[in-house]
PDB file of N, CA and C in Angstrom:
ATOM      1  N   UNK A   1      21.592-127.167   7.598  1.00  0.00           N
ATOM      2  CA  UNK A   1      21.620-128.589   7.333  1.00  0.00           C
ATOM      3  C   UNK A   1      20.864-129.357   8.414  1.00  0.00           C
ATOM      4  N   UNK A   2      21.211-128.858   9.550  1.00  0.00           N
ATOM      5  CA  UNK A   2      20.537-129.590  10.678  1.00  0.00           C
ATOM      6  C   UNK A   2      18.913-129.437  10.712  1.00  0.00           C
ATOM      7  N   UNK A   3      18.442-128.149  10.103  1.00  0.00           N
ATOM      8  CA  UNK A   3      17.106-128.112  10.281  1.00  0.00           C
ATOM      9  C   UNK A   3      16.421-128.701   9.405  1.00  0.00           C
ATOM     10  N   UNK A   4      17.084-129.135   7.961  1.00  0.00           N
ATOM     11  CA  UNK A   4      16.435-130.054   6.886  1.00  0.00           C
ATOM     12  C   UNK A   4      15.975-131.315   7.392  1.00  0.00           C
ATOM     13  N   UNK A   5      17.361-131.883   8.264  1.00  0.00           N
ATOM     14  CA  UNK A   5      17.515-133.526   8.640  1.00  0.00           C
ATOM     15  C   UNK A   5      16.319-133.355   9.854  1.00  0.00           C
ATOM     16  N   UNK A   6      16.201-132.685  10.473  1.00  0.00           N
ATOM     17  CA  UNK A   6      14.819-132.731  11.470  1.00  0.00           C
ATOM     18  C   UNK A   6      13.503-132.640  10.925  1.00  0.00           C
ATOM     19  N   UNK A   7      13.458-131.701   9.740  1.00  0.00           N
ATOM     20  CA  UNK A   7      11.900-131.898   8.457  1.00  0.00           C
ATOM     21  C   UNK A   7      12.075-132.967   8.545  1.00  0.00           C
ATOM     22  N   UNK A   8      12.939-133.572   7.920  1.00  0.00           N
ATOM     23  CA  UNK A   8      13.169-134.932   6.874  1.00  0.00           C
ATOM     24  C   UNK A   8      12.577-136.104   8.222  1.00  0.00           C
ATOM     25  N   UNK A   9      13.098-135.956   9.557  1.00  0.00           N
ATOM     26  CA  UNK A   9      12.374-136.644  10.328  1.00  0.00           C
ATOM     27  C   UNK A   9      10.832-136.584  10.631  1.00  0.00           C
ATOM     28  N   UNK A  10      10.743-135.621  11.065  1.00  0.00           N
ATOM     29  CA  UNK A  10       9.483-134.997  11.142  1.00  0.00           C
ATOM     30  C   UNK A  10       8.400-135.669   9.826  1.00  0.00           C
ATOM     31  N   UNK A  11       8.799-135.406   8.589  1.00  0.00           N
ATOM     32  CA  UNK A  11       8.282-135.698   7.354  1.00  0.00           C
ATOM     33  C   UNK A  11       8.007-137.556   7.997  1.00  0.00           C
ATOM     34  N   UNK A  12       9.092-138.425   8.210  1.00  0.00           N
ATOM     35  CA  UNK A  12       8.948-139.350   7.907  1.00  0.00           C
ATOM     36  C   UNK A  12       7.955-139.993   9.131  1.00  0.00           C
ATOM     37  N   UNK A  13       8.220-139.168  10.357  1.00  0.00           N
ATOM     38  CA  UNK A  13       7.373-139.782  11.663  1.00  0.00           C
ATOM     39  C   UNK A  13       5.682-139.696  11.608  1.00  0.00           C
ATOM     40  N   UNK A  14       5.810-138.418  10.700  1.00  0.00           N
ATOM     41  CA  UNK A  14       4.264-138.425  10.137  1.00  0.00           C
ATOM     42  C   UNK A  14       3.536-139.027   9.118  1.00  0.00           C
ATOM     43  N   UNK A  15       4.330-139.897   8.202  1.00  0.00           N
ATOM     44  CA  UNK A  15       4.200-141.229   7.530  1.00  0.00           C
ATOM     45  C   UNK A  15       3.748-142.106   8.035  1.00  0.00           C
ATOM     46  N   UNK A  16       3.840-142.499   9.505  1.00  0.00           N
ATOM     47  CA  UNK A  16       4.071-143.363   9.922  1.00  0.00           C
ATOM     48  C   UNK A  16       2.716-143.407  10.938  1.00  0.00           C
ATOM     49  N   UNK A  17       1.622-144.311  10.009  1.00  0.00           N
ATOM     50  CA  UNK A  17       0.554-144.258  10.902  1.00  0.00           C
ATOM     51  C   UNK A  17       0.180-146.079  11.597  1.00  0.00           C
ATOM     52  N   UNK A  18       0.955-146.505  11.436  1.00  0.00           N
ATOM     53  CA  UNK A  18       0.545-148.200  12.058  1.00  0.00           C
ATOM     54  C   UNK A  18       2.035-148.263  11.791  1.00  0.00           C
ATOM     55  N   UNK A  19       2.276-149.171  13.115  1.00  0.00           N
ATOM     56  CA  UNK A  19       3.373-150.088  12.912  1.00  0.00           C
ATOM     57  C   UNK A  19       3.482-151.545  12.928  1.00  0.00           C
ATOM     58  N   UNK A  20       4.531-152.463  13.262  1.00  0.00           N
ATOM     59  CA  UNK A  20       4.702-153.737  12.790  1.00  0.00           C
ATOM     60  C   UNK A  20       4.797-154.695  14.661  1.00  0.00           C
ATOM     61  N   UNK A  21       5.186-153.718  15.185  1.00  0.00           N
ATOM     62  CA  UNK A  21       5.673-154.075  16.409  1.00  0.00           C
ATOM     63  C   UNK A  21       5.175-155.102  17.271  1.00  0.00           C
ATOM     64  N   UNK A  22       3.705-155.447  17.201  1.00  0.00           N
ATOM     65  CA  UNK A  22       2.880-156.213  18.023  1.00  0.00           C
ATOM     66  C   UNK A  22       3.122-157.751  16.850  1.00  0.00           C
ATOM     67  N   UNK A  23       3.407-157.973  15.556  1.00  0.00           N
ATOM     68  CA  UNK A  23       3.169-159.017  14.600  1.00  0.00           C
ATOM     69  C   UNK A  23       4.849-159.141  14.597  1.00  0.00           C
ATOM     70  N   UNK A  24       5.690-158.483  15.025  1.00  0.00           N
ATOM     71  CA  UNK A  24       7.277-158.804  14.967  1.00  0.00           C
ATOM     72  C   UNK A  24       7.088-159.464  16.720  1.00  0.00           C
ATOM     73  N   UNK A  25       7.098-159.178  17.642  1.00  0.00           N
ATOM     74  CA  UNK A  25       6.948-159.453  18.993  1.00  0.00           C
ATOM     75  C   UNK A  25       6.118-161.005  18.750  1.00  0.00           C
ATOM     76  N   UNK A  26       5.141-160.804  18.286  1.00  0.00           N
ATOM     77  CA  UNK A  26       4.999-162.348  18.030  1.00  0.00           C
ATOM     78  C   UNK A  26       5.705-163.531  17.627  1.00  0.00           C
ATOM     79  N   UNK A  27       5.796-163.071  16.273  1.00  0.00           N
ATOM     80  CA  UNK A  27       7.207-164.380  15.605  1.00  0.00           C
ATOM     81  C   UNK A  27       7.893-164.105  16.661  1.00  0.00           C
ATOM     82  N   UNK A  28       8.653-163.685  17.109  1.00  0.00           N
ATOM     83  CA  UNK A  28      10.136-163.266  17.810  1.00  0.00           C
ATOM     84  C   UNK A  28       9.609-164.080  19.666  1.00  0.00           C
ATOM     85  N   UNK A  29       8.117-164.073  19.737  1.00  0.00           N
ATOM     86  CA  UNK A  29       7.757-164.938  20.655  1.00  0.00           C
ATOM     87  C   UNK A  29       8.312-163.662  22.614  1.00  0.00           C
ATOM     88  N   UNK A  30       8.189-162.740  21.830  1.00  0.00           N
ATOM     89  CA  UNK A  30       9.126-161.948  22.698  1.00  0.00           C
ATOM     90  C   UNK A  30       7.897-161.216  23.679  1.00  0.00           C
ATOM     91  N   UNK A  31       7.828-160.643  24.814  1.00  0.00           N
ATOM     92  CA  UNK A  31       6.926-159.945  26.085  1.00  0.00           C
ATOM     93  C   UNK A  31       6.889-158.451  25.310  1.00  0.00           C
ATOM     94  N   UNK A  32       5.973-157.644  25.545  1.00  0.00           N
ATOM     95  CA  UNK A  32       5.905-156.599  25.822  1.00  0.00           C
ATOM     96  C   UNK A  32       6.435-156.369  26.879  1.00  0.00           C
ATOM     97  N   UNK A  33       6.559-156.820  28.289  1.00  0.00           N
ATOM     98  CA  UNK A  33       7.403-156.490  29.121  1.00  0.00           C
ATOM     99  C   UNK A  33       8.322-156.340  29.311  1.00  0.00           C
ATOM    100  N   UNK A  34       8.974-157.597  28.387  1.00  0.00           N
ATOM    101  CA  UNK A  34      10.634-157.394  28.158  1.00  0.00           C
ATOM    102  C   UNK A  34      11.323-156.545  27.440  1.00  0.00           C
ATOM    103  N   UNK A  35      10.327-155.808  26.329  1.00  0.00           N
ATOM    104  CA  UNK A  35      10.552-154.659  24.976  1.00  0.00           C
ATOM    105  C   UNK A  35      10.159-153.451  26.547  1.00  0.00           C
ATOM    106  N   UNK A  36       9.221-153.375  26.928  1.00  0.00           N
ATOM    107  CA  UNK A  36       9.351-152.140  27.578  1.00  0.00           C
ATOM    108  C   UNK A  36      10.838-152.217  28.817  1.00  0.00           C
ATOM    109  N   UNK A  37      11.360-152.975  29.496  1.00  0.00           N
ATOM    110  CA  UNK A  37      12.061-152.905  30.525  1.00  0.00           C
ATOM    111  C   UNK A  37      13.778-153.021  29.352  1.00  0.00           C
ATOM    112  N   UNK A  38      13.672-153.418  28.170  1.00  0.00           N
ATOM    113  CA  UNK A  38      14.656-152.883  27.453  1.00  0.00           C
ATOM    114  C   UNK A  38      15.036-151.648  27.045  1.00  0.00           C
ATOM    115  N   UNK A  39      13.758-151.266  26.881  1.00  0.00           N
ATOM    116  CA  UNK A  39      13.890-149.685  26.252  1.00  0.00           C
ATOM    117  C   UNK A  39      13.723-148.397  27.292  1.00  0.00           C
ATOM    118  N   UNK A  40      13.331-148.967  28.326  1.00  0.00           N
ATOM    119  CA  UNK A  40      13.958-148.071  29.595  1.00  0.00           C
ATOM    120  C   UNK A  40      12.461-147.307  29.801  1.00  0.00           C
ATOM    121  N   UNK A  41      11.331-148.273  28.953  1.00  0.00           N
ATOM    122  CA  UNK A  41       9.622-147.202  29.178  1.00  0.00           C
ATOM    123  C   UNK A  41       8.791-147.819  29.937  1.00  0.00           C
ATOM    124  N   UNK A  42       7.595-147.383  29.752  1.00  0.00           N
ATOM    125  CA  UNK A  42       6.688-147.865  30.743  1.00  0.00           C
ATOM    126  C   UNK A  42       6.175-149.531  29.664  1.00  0.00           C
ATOM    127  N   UNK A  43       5.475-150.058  30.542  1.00  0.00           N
ATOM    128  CA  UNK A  43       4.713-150.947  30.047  1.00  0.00           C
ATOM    129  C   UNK A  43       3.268-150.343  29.298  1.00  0.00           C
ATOM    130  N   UNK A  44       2.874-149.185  29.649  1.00  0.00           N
ATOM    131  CA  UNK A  44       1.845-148.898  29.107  1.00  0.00           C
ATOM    132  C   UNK A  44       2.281-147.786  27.637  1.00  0.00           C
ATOM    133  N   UNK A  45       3.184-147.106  27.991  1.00  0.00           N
ATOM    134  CA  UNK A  45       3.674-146.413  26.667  1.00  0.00           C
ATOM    135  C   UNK A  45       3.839-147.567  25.257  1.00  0.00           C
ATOM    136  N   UNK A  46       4.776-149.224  25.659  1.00  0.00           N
ATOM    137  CA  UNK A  46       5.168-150.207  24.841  1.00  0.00           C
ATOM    138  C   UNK A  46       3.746-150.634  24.481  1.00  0.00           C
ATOM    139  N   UNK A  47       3.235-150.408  24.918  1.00  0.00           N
ATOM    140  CA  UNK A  47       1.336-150.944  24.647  1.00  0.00           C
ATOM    141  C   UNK A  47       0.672-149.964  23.966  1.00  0.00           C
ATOM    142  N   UNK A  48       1.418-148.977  24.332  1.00  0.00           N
ATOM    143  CA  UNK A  48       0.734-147.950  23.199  1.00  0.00           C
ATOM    144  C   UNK A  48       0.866-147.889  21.790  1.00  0.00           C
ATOM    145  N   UNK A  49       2.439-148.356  21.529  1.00  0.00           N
ATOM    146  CA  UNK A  49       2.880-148.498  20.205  1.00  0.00           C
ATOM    147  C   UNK A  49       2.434-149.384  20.125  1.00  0.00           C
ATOM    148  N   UNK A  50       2.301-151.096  20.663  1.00  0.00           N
ATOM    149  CA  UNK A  50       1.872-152.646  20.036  1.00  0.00           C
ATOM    150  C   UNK A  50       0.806-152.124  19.282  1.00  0.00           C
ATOM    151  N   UNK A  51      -0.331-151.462  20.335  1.00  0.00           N
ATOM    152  CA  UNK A  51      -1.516-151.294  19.937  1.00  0.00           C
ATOM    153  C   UNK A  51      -1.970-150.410  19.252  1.00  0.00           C
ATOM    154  N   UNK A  52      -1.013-149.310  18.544  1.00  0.00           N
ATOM    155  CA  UNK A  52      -1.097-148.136  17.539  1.00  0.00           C
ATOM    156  C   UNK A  52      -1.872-147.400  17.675  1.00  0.00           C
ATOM    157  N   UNK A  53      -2.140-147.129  18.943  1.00  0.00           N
ATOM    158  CA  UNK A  53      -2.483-145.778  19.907  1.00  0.00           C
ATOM    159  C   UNK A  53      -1.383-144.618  19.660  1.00  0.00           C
ATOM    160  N   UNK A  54      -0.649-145.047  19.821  1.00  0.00           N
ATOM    161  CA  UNK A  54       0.456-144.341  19.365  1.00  0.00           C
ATOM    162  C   UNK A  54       1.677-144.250  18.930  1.00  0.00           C
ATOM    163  N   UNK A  55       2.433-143.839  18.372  1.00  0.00           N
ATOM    164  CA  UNK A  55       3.530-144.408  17.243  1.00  0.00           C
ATOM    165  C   UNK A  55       4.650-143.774  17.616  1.00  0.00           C
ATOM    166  N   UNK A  56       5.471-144.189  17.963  1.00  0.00           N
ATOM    167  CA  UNK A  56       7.265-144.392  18.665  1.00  0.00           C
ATOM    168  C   UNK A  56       7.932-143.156  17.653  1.00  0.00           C
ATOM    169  N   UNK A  57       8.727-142.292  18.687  1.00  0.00           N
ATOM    170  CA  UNK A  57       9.763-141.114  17.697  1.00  0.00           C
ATOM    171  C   UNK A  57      10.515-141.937  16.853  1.00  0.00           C
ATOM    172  N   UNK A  58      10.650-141.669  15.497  1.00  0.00           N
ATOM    173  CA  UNK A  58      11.839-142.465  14.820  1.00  0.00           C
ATOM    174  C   UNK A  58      13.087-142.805  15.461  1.00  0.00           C
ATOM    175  N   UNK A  59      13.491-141.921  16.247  1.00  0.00           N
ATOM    176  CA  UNK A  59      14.521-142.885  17.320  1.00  0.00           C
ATOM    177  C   UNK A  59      14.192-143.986  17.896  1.00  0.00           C
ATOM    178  N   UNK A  60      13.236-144.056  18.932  1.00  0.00           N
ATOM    179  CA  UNK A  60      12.821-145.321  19.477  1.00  0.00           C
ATOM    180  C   UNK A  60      12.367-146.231  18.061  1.00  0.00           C
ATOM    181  N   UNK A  61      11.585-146.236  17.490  1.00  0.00           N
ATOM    182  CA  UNK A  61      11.501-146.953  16.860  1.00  0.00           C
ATOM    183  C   UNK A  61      13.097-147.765  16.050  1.00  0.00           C
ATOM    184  N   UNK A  62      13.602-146.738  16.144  1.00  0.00           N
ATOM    185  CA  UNK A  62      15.280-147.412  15.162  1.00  0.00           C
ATOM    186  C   UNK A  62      15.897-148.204  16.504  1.00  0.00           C
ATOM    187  N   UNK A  63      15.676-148.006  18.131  1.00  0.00           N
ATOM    188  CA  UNK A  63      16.259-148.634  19.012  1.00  0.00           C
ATOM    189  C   UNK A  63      14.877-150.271  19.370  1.00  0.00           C
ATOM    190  N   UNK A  64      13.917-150.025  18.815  1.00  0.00           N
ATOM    191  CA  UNK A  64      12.920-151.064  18.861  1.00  0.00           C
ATOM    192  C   UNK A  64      13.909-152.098  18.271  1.00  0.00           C
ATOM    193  N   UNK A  65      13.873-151.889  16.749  1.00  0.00           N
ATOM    194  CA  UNK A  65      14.808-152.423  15.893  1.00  0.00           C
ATOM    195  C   UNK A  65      15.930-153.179  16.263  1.00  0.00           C
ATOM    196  N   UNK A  66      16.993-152.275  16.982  1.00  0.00           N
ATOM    197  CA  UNK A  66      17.797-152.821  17.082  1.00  0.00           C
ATOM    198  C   UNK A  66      17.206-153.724  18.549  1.00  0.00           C
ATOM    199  N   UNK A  67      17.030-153.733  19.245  1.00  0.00           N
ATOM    200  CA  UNK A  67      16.788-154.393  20.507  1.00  0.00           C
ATOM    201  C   UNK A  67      16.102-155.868  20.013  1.00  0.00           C
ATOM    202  N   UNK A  68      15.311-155.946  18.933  1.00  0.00           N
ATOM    203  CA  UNK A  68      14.952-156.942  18.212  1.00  0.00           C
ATOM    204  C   UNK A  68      15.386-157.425  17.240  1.00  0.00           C
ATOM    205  N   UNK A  69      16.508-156.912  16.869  1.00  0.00           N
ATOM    206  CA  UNK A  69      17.520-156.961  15.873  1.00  0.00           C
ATOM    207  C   UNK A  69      16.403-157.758  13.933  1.00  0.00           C
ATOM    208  N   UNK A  70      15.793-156.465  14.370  1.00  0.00           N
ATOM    209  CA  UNK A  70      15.422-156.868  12.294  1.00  0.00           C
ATOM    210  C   UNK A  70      15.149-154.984  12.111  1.00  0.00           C
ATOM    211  N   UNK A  71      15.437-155.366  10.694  1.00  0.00           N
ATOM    212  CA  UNK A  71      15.565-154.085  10.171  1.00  0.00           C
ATOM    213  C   UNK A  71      14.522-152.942  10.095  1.00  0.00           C
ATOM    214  N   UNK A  72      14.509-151.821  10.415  1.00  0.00           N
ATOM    215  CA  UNK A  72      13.142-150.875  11.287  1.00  0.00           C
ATOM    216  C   UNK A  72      12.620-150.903  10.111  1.00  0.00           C
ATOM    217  N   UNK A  73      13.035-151.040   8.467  1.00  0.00           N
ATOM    218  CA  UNK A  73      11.554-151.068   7.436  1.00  0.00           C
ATOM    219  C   UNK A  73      10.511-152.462   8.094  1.00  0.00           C
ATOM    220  N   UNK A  74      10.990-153.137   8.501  1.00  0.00           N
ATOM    221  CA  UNK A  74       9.883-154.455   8.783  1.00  0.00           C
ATOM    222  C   UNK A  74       9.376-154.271  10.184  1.00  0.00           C
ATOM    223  N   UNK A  75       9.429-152.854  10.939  1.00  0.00           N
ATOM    224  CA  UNK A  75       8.211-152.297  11.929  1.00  0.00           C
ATOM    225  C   UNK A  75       7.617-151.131  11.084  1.00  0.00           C
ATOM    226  N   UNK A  76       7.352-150.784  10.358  1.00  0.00           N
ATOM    227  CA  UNK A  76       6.545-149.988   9.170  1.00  0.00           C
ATOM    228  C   UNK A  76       5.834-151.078   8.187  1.00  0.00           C
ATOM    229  N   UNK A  77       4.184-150.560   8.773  1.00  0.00           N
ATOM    230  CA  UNK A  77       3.357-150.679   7.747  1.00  0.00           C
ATOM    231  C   UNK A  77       3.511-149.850   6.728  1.00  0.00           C
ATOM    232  N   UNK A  78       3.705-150.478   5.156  1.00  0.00           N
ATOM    233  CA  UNK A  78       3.531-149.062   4.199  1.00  0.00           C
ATOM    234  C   UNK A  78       2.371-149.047   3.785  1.00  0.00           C
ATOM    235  N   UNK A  79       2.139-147.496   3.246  1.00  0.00           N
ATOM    236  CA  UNK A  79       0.913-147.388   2.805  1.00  0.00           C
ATOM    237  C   UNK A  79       1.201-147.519   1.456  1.00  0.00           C
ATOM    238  N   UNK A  80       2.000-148.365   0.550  1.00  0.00           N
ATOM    239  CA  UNK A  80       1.375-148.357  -0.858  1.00  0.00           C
ATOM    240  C   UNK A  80       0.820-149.822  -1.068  1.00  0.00           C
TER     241      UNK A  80
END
């Protein structure tokens, strides 16, 4: 069971080619500095995701979420 729910992550983290994070941080009027010194990362890792260099483990991304409190479908670009 446990090794399905890790595909099933895996499956979904590789979905996941742009995120929302830099256009939510805006409205929300909020720092990249303050998202990185919340989430316990660097300032340049939080710049990595704004700037979709690179894209947050579905964990962080679900603690992005909550730290900004809106729901992690609205930091996913979808592709349809």
């Amino acid at each position: 069971m446990i090794e399905l729910k890790n595909c099933g992550i895996l499956f979904i983290q590789n979905l996941i080619k742009m995120n929302r994070i830099k256009e939510v941080l805006e409205e929300k009027g909020i720092k990249q500095t303050w998202l990185a010194d919340k989430l316990g990362k660097s300032f340049n890792t939080v710049n990595s995701y704004v700037q979709n260099r690179q894209q947050p483990r579905l964990e962080v991304l679900n603690e992005i979420a909550d730290i900004l409190d809106v729901d992690i479908k609205s930091l996913i670009i979808s592709n349809k």
